[in-house]
PDB file of N, CA and C in Angstrom:
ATOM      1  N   UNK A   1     -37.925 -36.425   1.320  1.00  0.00           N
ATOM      2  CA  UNK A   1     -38.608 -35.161   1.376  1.00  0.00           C
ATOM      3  C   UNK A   1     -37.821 -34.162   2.225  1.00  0.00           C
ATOM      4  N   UNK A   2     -37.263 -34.314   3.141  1.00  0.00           N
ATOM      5  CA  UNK A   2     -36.644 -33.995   4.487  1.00  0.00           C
ATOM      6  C   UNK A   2     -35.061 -33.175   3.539  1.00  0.00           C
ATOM      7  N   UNK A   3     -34.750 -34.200   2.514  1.00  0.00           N
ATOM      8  CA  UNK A   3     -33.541 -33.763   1.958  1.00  0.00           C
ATOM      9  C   UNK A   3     -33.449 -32.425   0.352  1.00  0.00           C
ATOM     10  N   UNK A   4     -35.184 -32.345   0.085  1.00  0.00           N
ATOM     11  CA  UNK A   4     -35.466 -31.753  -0.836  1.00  0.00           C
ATOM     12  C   UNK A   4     -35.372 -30.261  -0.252  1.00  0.00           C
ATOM     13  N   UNK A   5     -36.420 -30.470   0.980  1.00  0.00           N
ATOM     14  CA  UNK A   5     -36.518 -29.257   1.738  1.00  0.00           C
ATOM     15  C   UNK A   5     -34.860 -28.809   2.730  1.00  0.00           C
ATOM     16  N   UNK A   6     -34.039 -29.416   3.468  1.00  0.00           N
ATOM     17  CA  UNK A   6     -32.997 -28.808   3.503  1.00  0.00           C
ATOM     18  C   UNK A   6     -32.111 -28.239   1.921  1.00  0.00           C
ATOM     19  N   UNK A   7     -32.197 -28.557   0.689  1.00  0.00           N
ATOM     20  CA  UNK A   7     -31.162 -28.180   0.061  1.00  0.00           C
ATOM     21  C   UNK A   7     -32.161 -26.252  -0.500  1.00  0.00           C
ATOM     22  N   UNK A   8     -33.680 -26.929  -0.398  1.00  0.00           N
ATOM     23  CA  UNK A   8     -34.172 -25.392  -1.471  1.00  0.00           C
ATOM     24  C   UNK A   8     -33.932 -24.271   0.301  1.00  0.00           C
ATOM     25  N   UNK A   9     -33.661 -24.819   1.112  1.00  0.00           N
ATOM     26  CA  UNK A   9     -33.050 -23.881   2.410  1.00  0.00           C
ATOM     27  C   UNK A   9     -32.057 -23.271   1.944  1.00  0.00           C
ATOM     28  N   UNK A  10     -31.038 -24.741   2.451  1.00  0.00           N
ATOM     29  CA  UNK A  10     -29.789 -24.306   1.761  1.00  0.00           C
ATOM     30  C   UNK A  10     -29.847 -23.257   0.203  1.00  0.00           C
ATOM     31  N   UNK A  11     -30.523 -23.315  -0.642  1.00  0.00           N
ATOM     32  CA  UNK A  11     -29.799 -22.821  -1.946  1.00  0.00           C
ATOM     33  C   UNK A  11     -30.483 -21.389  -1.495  1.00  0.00           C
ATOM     34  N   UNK A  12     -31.569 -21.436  -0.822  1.00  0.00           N
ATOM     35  CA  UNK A  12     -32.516 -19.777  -0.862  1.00  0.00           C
ATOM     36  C   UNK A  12     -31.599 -18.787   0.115  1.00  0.00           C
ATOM     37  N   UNK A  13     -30.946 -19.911   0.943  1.00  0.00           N
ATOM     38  CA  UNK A  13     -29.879 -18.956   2.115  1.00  0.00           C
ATOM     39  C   UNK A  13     -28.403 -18.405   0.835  1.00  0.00           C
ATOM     40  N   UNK A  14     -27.849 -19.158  -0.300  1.00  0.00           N
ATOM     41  CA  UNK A  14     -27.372 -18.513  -0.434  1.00  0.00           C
ATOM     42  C   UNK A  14     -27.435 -17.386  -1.449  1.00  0.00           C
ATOM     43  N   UNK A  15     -28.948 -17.652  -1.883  1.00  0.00           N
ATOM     44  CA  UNK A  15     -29.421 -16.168  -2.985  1.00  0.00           C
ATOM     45  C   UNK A  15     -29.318 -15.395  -1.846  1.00  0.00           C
ATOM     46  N   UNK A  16     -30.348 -15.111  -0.694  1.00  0.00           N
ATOM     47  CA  UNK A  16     -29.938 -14.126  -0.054  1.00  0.00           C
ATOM     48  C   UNK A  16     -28.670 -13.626   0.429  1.00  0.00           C
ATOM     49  N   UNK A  17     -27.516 -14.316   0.516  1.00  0.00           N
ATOM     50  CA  UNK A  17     -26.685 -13.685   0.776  1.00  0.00           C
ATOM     51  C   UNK A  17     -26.025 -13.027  -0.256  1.00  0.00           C
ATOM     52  N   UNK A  18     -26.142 -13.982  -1.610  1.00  0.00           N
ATOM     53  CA  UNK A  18     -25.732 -13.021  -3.084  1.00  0.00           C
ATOM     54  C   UNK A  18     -26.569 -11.411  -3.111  1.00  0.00           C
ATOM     55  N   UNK A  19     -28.059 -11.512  -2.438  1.00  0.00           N
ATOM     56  CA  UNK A  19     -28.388 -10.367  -2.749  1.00  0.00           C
ATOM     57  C   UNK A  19     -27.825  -9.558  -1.574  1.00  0.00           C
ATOM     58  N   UNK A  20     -27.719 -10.018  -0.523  1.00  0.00           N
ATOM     59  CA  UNK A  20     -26.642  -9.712   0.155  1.00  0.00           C
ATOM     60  C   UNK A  20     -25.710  -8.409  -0.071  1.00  0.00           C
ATOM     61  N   UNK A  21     -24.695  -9.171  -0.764  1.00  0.00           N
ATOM     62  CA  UNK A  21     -23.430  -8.771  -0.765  1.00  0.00           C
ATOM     63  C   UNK A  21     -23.633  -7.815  -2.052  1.00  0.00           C
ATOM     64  N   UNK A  22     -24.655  -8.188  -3.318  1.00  0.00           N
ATOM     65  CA  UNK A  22     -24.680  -6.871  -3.923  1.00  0.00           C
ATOM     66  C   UNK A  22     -25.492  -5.871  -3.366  1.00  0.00           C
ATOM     67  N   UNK A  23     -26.289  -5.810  -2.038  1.00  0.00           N
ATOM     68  CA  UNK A  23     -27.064  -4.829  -1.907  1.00  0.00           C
ATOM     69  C   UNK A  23     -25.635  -4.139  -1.387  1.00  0.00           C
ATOM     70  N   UNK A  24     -25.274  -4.315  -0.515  1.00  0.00           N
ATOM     71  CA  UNK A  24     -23.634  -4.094   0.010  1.00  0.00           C
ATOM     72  C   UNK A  24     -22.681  -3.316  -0.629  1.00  0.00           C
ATOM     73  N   UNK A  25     -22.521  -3.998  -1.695  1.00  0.00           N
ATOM     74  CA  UNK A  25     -21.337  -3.265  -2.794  1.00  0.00           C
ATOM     75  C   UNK A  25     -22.341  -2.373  -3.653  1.00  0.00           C
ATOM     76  N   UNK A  26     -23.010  -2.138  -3.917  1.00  0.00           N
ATOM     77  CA  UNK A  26     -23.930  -0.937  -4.260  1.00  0.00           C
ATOM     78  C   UNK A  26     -24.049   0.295  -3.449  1.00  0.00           C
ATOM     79  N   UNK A  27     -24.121  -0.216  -2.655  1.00  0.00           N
ATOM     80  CA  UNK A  27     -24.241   1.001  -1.189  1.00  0.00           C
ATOM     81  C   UNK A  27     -23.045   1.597  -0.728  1.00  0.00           C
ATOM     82  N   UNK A  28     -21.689   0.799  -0.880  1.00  0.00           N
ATOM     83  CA  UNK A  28     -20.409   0.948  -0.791  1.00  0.00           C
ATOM     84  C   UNK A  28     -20.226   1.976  -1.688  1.00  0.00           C
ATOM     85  N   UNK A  29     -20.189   1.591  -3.537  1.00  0.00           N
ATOM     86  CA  UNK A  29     -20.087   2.519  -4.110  1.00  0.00           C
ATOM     87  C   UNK A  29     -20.919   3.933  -4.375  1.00  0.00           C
ATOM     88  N   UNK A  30     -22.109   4.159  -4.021  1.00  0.00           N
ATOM     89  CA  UNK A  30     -22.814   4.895  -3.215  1.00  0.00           C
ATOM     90  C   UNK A  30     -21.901   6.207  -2.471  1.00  0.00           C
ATOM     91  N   UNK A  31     -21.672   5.421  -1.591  1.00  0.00           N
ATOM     92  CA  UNK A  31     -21.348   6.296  -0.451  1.00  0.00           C
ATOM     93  C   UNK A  31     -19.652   6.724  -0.885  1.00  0.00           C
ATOM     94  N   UNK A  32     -19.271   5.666  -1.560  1.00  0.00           N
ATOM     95  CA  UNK A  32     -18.026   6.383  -2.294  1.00  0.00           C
ATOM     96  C   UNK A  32     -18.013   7.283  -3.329  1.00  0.00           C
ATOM     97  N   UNK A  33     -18.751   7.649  -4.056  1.00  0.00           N
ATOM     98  CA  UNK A  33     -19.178   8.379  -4.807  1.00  0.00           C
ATOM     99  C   UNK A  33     -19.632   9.812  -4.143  1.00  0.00           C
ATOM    100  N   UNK A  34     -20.027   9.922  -3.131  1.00  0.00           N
ATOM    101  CA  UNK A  34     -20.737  11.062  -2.347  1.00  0.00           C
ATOM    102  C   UNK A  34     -19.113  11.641  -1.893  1.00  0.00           C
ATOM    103  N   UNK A  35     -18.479  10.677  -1.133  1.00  0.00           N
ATOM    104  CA  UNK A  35     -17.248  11.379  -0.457  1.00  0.00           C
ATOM    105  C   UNK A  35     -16.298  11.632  -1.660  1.00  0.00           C
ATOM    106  N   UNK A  36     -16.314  10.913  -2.535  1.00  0.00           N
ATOM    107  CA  UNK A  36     -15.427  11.668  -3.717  1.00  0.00           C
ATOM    108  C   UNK A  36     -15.503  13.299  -3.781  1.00  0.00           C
ATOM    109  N   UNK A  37     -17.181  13.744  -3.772  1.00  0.00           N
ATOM    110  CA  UNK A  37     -17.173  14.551  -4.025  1.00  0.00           C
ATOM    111  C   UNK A  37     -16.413  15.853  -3.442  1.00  0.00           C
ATOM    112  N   UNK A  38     -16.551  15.474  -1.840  1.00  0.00           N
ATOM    113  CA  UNK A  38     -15.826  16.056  -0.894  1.00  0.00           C
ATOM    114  C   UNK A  38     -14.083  16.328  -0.786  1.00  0.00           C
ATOM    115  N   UNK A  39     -13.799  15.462  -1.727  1.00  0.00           N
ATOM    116  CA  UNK A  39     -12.346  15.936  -1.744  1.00  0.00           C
ATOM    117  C   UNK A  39     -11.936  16.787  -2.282  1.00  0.00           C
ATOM    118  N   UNK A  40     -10.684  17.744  -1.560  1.00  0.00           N
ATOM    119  CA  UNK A  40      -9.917  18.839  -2.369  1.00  0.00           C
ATOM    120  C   UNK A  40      -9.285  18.720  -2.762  1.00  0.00           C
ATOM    121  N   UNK A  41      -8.923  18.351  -4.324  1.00  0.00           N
ATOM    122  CA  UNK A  41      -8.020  17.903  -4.749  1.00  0.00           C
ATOM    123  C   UNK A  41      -6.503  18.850  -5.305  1.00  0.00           C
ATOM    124  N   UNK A  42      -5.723  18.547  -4.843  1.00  0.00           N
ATOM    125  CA  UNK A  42      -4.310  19.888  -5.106  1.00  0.00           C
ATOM    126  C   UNK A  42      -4.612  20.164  -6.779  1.00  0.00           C
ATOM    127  N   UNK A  43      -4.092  21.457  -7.007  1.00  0.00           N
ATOM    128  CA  UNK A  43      -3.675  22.119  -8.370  1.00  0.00           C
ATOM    129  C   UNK A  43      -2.353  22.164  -8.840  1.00  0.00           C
ATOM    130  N   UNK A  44      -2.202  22.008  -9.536  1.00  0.00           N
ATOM    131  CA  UNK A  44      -0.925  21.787 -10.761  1.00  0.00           C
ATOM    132  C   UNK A  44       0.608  21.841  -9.956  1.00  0.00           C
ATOM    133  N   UNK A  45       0.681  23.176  -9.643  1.00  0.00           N
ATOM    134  CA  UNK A  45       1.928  23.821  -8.978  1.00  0.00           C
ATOM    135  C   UNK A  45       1.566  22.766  -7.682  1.00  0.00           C
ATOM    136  N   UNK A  46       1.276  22.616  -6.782  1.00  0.00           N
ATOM    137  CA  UNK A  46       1.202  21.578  -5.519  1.00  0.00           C
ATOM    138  C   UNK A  46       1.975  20.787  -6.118  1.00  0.00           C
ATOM    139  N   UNK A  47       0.928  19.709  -6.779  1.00  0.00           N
ATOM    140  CA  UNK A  47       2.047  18.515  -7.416  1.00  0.00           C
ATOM    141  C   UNK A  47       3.372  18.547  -7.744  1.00  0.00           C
ATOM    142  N   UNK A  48       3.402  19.696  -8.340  1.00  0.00           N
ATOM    143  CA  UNK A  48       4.685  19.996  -8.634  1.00  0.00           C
ATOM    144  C   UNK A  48       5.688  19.799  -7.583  1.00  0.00           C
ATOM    145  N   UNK A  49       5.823  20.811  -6.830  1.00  0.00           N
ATOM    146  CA  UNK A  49       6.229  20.866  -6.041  1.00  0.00           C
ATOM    147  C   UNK A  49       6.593  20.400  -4.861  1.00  0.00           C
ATOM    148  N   UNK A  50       5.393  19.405  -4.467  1.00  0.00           N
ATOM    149  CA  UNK A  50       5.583  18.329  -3.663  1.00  0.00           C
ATOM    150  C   UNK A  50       6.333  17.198  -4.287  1.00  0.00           C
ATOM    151  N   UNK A  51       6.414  16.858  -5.634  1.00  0.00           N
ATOM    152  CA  UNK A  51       7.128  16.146  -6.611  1.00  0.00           C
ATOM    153  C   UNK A  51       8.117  16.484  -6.164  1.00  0.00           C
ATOM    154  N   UNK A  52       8.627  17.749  -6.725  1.00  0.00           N
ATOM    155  CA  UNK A  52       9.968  17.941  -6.230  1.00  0.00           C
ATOM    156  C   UNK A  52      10.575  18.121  -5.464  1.00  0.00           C
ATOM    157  N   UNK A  53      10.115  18.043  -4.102  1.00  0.00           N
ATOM    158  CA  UNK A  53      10.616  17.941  -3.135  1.00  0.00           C
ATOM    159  C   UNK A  53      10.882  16.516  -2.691  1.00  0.00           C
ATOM    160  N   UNK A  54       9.742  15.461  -2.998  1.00  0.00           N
ATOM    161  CA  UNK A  54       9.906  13.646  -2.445  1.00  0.00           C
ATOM    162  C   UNK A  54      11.609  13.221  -3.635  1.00  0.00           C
ATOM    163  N   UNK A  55      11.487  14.235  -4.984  1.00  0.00           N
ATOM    164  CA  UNK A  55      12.452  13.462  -5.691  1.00  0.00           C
ATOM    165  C   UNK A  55      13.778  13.623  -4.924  1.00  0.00           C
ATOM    166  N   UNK A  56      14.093  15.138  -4.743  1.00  0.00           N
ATOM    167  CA  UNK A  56      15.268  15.874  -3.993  1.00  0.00           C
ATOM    168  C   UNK A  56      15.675  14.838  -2.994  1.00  0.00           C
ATOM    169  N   UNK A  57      14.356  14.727  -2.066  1.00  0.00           N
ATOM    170  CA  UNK A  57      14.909  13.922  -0.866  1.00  0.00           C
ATOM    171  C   UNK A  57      15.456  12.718  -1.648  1.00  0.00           C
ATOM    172  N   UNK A  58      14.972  11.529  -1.867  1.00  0.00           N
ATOM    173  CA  UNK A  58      15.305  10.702  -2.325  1.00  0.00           C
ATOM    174  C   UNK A  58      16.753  10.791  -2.740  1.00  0.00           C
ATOM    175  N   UNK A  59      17.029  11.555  -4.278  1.00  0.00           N
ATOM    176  CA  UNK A  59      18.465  11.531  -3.949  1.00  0.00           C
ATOM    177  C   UNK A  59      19.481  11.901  -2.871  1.00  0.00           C
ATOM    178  N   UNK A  60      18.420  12.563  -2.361  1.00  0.00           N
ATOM    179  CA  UNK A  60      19.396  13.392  -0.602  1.00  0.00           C
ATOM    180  C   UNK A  60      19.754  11.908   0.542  1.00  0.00           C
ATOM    181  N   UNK A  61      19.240  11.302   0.433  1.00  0.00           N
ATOM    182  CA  UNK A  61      19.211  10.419   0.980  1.00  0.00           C
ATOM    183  C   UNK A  61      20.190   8.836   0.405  1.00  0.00           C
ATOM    184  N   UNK A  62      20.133   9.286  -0.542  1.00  0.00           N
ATOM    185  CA  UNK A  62      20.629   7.881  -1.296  1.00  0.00           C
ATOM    186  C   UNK A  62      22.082   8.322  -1.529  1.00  0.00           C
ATOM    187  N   UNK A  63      22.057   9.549  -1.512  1.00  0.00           N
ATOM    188  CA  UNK A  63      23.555   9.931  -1.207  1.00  0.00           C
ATOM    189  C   UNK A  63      24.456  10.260   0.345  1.00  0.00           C
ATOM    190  N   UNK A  64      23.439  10.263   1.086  1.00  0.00           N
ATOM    191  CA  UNK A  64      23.640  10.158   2.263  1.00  0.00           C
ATOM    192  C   UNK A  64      24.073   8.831   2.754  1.00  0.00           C
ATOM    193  N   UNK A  65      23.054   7.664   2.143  1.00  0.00           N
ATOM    194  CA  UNK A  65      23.458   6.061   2.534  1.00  0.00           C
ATOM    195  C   UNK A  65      24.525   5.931   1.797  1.00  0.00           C
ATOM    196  N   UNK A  66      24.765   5.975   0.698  1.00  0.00           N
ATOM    197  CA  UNK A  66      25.868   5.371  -0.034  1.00  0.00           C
ATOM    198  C   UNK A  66      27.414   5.828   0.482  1.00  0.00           C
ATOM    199  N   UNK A  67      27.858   7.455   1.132  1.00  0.00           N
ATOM    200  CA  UNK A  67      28.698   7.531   1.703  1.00  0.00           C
ATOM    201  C   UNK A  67      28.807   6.719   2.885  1.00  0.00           C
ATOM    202  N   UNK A  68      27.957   6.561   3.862  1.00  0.00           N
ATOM    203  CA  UNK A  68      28.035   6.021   4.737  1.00  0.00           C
ATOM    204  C   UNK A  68      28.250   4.445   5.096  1.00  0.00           C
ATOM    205  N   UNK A  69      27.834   3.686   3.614  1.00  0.00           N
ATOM    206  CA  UNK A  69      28.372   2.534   2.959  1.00  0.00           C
ATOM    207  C   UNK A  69      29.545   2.497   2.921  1.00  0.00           C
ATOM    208  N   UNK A  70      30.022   3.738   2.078  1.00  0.00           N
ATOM    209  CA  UNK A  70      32.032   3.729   1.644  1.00  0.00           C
ATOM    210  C   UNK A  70      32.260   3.638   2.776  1.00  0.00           C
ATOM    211  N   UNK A  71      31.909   4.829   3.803  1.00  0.00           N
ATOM    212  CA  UNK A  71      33.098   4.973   5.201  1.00  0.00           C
ATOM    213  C   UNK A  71      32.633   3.498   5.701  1.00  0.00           C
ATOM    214  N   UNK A  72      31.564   2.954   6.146  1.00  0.00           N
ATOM    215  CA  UNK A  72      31.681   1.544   6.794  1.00  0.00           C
ATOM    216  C   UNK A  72      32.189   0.652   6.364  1.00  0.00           C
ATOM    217  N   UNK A  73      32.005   0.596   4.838  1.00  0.00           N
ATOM    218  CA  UNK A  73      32.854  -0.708   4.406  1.00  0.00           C
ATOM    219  C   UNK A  73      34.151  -0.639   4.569  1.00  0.00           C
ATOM    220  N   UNK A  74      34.757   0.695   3.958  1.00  0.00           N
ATOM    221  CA  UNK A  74      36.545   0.395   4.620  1.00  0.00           C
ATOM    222  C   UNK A  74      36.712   0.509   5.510  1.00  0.00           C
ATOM    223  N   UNK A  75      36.180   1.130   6.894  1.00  0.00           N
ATOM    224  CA  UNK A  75      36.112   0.865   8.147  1.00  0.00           C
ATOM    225  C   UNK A  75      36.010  -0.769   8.509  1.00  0.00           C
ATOM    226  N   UNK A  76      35.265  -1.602   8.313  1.00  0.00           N
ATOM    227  CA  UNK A  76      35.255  -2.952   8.198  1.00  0.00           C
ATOM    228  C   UNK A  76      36.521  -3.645   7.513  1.00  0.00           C
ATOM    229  N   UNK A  77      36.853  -3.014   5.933  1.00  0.00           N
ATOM    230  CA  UNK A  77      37.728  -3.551   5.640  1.00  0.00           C
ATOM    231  C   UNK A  77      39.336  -3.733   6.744  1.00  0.00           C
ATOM    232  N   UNK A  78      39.627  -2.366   6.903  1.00  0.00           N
ATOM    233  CA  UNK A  78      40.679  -2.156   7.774  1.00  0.00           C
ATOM    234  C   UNK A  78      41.107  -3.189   8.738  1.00  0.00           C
ATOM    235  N   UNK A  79      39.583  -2.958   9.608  1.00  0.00           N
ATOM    236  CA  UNK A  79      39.507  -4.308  10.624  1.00  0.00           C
ATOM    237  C   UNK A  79      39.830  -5.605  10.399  1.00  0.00           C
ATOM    238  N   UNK A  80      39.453  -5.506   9.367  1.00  0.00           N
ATOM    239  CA  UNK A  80      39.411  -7.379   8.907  1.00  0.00           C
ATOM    240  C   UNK A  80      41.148  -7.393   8.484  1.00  0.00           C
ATOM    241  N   UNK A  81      41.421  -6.404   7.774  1.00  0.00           N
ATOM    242  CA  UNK A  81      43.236  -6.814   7.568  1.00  0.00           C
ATOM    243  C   UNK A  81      43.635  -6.602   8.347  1.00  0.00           C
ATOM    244  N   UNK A  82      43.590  -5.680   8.991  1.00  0.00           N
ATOM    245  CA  UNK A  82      44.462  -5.685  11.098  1.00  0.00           C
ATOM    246  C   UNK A  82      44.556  -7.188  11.419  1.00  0.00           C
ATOM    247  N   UNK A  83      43.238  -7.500  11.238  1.00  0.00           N
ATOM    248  CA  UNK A  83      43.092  -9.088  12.048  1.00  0.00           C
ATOM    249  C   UNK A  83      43.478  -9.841  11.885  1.00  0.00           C
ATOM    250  N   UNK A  84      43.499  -9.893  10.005  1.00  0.00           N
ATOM    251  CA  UNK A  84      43.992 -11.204   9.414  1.00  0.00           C
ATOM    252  C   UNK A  84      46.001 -11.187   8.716  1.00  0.00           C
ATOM    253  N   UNK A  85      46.245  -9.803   9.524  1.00  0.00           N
ATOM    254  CA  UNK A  85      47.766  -9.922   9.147  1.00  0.00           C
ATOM    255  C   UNK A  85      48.504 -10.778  10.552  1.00  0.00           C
ATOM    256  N   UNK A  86      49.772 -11.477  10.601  1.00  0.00           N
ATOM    257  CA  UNK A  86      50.096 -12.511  11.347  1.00  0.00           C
ATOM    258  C   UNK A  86      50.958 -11.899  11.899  1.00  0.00           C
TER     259      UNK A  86
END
């Protein structure tokens, strides 16, 4: 008897927590839904423009590393044949 009544415990503890967790995620999306509303979302030209500016950099940058690759690597190279001539 002792083992009937711990399991309908056990099983009723975990409906409540199922109702739980959907009262939870209901209320979550709720309240996400409200602050959606609140956002300002940029217009056309923004995007744009902020686009083109993250792309610019990017190549600005990738051309920035890659010289700085050439000069280090033959800088390294140099070294290493200085070293390894007898």
């Amino acid at each position: 008897m002792a083992a009937q009544t711990t399991a309908v415990a056990a099983n009723g503890g975990a409906g409540k927590k199922a109702l739980s967790l959907v009262s939870r995620v209901r209320d979550y999306i709720e309240d996400l839904k409200t602050e959606m509303k609140h956002v300002t979302w940029p217009g056309k030209k923004q995007v744009q423009a902020t686009t083109a500016v993250v792309i610019i950099s990017v190549f600005l940058f990738a051309a920035y590393f890659a010289a700085v690759d050439l000069i280090l690597g033959r800088a390294i190279n140099r070294v290493f044949d200085a070293l390894a001539k007898p």
